[in-house]
C-alpha atoms as a PDB file:
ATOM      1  CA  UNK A   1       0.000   0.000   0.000  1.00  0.00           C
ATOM      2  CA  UNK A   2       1.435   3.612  -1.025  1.00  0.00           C
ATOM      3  CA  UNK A   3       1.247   5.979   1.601  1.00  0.00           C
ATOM      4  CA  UNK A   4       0.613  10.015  -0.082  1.00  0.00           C
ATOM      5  CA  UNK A   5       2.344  12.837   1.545  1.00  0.00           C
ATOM      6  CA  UNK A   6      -0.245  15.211   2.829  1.00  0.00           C
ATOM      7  CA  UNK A   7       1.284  18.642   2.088  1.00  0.00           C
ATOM      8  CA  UNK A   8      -0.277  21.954   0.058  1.00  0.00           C
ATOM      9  CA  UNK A   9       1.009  22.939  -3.603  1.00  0.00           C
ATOM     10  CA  UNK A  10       2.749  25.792  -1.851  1.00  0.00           C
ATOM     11  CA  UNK A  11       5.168  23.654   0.408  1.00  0.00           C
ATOM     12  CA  UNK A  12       5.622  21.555  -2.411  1.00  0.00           C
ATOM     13  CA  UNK A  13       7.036  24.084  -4.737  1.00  0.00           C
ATOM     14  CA  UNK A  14       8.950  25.538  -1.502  1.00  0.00           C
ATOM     15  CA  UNK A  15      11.283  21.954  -1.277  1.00  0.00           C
ATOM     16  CA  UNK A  16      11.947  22.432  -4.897  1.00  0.00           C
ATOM     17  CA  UNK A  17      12.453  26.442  -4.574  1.00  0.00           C
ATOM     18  CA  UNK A  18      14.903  25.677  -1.984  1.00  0.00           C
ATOM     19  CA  UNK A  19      17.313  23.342  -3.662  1.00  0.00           C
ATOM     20  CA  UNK A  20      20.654  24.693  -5.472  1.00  0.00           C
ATOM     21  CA  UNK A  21      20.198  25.084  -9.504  1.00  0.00           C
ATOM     22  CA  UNK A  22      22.046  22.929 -11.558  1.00  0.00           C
ATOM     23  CA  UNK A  23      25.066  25.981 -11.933  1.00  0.00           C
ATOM     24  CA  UNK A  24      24.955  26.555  -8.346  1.00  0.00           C
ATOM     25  CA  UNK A  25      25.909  23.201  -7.526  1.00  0.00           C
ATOM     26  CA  UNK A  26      28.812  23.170 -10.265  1.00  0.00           C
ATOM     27  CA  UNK A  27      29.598  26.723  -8.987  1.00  0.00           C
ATOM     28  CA  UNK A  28      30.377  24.749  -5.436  1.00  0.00           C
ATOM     29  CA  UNK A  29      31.802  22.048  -6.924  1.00  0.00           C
ATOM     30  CA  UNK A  30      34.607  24.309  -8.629  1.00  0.00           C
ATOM     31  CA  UNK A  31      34.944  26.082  -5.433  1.00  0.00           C
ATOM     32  CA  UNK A  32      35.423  23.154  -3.464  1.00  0.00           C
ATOM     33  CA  UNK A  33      37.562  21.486  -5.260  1.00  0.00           C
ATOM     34  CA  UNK A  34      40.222  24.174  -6.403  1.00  0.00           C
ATOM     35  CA  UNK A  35      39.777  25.464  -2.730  1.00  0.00           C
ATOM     36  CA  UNK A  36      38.734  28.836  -3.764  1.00  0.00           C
ATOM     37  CA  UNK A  37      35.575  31.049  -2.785  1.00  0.00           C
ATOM     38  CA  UNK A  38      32.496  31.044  -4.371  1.00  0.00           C
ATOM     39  CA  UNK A  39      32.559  34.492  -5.596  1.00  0.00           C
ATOM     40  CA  UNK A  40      36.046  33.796  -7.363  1.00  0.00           C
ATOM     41  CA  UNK A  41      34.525  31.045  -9.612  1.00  0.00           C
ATOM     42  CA  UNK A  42      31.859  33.150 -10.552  1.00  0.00           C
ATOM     43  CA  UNK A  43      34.680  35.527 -11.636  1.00  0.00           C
ATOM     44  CA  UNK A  44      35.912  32.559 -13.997  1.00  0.00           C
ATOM     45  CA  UNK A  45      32.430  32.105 -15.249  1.00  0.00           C
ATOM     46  CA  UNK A  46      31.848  36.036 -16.417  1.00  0.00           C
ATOM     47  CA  UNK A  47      35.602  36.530 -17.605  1.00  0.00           C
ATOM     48  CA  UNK A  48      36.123  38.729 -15.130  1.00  0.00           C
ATOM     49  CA  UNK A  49      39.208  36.800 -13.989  1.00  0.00           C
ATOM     50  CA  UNK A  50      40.754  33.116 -15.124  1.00  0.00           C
ATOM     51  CA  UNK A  51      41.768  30.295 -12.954  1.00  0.00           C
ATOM     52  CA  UNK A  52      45.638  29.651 -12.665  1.00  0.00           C
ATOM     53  CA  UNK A  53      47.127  26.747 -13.946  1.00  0.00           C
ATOM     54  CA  UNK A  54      46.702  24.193 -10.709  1.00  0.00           C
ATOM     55  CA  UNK A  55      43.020  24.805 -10.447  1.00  0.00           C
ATOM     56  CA  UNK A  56      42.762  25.002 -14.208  1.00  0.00           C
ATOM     57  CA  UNK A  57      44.371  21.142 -13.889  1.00  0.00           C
ATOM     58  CA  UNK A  58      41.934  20.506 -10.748  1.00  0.00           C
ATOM     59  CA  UNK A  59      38.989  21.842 -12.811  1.00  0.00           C
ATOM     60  CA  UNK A  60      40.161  19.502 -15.919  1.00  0.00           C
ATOM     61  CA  UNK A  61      40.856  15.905 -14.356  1.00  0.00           C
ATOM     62  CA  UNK A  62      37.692  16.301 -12.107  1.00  0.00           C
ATOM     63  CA  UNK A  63      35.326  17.278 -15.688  1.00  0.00           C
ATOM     64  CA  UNK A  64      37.720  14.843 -17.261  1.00  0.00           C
ATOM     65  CA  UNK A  65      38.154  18.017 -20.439  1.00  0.00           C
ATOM     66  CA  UNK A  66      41.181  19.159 -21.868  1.00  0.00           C
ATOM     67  CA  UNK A  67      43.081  21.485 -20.258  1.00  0.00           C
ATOM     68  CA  UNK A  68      43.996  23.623 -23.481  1.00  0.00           C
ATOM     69  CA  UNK A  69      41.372  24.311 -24.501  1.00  0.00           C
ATOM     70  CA  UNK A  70      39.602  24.991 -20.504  1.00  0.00           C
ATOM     71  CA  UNK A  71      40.531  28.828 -20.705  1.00  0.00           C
ATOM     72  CA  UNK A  72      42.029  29.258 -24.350  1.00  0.00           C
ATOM     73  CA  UNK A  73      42.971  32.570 -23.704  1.00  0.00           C
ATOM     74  CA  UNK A  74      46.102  31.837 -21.599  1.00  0.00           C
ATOM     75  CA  UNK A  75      49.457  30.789 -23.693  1.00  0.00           C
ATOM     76  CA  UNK A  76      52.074  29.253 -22.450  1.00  0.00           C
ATOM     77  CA  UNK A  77      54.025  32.507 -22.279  1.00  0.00           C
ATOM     78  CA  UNK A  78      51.154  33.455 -19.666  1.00  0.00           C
ATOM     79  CA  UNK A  79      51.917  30.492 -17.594  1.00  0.00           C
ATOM     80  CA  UNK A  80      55.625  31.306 -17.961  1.00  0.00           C
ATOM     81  CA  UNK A  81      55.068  35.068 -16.567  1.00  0.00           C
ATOM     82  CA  UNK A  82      53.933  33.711 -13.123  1.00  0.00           C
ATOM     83  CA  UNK A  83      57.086  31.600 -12.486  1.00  0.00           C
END
């Protein structure tokens, strides 16, 4: 026997209001696992600023992409610079 939730069309829409979006959760993802805030990979999403090289390779083994082409506007010369 199936037992129905008793609960109004409002609350139900409120537990689906309430969870994180699909971007949020990658948003937290990225954060978490290049160990930067959330507002700096938000940054990396508008342009506004790119991720360096070890969360670049974070970002790329854990999405399983390529790195080179991950943020195509740095060169190697770029990555050279911050040595």
């Amino acid at each position: 026997m199936t037992t129905t939730r008793k609960i109004t069309f409002r609350d139900l829409y409120a537990e689906f209001r309430d969870q994180p979006t699909p971007a949020q959760s990658f948003i937290a993802e990225v954060a978490e696992i290049t160990r930067r805030k959330i507002n700096t990979v938000i940054a990396w999403t508008k342009g506004q600023q790119t991720p360096d090289r070890l969360a670049q390779e974070q970002i790329a083994a854990r999405f399983g992409v390529d790195i080179e082409t991950l943020c195509p506007n740095l060169t190697t010369e770029d990555d050279n610079e911050m040595l």
